[in-house]
N, C-alpha and C. Protein backbone atom coordinates (compact mmCIF):
# COMPACT_ATOMS: atom_id res chain seq x y z
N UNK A 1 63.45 -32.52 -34.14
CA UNK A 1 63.29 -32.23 -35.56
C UNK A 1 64.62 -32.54 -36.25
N UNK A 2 64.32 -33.59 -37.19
CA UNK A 2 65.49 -33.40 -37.78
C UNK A 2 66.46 -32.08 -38.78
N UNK A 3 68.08 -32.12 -38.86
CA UNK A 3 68.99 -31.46 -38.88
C UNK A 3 68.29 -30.55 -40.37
N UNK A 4 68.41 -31.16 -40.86
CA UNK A 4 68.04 -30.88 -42.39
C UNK A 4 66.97 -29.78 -42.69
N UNK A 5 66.18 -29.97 -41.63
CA UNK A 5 64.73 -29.65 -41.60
C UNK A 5 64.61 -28.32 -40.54
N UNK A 6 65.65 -28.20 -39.92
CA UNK A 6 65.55 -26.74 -39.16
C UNK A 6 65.99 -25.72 -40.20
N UNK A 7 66.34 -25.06 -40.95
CA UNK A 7 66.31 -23.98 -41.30
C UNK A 7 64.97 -24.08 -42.13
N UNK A 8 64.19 -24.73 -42.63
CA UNK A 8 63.01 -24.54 -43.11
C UNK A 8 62.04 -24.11 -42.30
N UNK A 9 61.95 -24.70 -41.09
CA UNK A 9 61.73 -24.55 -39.71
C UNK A 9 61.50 -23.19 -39.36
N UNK A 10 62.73 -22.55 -38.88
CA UNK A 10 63.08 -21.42 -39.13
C UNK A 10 62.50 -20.23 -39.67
N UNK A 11 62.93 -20.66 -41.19
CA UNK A 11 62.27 -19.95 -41.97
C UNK A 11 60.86 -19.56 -42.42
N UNK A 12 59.79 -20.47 -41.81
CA UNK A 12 58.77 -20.89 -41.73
C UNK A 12 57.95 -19.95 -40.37
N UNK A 13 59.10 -19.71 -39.48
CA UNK A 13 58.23 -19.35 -37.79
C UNK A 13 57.94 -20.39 -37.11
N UNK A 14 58.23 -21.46 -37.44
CA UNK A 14 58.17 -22.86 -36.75
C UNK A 14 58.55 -22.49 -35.21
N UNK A 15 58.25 -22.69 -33.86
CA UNK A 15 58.90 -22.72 -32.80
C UNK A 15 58.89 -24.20 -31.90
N UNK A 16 57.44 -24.86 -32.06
CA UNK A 16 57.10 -26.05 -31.78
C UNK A 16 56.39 -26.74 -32.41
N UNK A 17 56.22 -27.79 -31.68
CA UNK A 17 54.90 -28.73 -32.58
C UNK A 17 53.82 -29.22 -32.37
N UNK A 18 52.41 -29.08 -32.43
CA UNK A 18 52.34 -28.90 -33.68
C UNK A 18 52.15 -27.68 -34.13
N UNK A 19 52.54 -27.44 -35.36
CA UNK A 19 52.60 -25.82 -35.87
C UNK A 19 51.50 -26.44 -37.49
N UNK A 20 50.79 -25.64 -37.80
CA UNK A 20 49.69 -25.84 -38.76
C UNK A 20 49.88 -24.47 -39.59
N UNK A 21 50.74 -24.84 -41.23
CA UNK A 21 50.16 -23.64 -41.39
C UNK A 21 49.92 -23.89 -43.10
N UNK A 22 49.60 -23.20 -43.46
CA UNK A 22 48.52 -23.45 -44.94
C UNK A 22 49.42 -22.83 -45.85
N UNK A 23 49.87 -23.15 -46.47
CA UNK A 23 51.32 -22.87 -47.65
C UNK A 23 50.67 -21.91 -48.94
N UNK A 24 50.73 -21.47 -49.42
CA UNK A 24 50.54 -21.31 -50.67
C UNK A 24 51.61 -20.30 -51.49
N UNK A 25 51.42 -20.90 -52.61
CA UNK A 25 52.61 -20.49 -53.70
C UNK A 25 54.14 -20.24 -52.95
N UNK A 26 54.82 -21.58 -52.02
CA UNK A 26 55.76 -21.09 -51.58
C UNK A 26 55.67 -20.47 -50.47
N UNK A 27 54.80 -19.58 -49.95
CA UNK A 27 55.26 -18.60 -48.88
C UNK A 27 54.10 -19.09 -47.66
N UNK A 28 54.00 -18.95 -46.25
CA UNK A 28 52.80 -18.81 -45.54
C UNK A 28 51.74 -18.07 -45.48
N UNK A 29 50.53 -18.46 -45.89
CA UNK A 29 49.69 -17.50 -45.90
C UNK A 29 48.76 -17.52 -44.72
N UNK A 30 48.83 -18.79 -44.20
CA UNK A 30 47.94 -18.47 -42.46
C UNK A 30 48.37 -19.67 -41.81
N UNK A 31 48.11 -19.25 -40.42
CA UNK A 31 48.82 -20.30 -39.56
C UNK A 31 47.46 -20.39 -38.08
N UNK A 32 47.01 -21.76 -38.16
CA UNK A 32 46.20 -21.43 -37.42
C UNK A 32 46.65 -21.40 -35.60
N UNK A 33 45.37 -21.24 -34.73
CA UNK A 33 45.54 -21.07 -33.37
C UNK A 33 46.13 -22.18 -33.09
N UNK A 34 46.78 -22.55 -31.61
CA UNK A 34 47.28 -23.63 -31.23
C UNK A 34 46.13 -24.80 -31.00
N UNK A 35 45.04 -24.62 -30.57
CA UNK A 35 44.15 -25.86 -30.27
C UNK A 35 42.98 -25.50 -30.77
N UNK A 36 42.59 -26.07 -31.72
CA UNK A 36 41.39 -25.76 -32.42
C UNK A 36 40.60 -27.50 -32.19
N UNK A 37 39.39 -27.49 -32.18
CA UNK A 37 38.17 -28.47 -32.81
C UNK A 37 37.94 -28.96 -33.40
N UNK A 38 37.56 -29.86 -34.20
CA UNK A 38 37.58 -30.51 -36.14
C UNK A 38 36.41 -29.40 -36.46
N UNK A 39 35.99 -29.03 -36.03
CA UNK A 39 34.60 -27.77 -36.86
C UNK A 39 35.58 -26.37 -37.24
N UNK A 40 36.22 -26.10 -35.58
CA UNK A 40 37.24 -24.96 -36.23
C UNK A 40 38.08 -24.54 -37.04
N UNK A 41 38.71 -26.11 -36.66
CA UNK A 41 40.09 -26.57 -37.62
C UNK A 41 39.35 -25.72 -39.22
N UNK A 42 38.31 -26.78 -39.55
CA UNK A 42 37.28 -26.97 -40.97
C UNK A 42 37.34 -25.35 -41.11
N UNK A 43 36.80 -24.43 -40.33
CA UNK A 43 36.19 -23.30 -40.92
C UNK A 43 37.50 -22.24 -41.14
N UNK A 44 38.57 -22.85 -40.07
CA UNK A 44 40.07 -22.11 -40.43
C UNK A 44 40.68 -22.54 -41.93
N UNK A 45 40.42 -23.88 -42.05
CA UNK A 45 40.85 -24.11 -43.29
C UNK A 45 40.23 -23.50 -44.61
N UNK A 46 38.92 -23.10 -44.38
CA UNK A 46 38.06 -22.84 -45.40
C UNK A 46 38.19 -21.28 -45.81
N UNK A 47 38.36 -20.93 -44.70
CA UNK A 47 38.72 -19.22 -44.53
C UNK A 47 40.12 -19.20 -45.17
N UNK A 48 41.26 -20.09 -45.13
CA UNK A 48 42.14 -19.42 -45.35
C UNK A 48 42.30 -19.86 -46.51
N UNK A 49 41.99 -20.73 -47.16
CA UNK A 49 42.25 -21.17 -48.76
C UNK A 49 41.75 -20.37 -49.30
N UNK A 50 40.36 -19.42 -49.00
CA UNK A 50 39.56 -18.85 -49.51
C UNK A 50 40.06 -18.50 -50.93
């Protein structure tokens, strides 16, 4: 990861990659499981924008 980009990292809960997590207004509001499905992925995404 580049230099620049670790304290966001960081700040984020980042530990590896890939890390998935759904932003809103600035802050994290959900971060999904490590290995999800394209159906799961879909219904994690849908749930968490809610």
């Amino acid at each position: 990861m580049p230099t620049r980009h670790q304290d966001l990292a960081g700040d984020l809960g980042v530990r590896g990659l890939p890390t998935l997590l759904l932003i809103k207004p600035g802050q994290p509001a959900s971060r999904a499981p490590a290995q999800l499905s394209v159906d799961a992925l879909l219904d994690w995404l849908h749930r968490a924008a809610g």
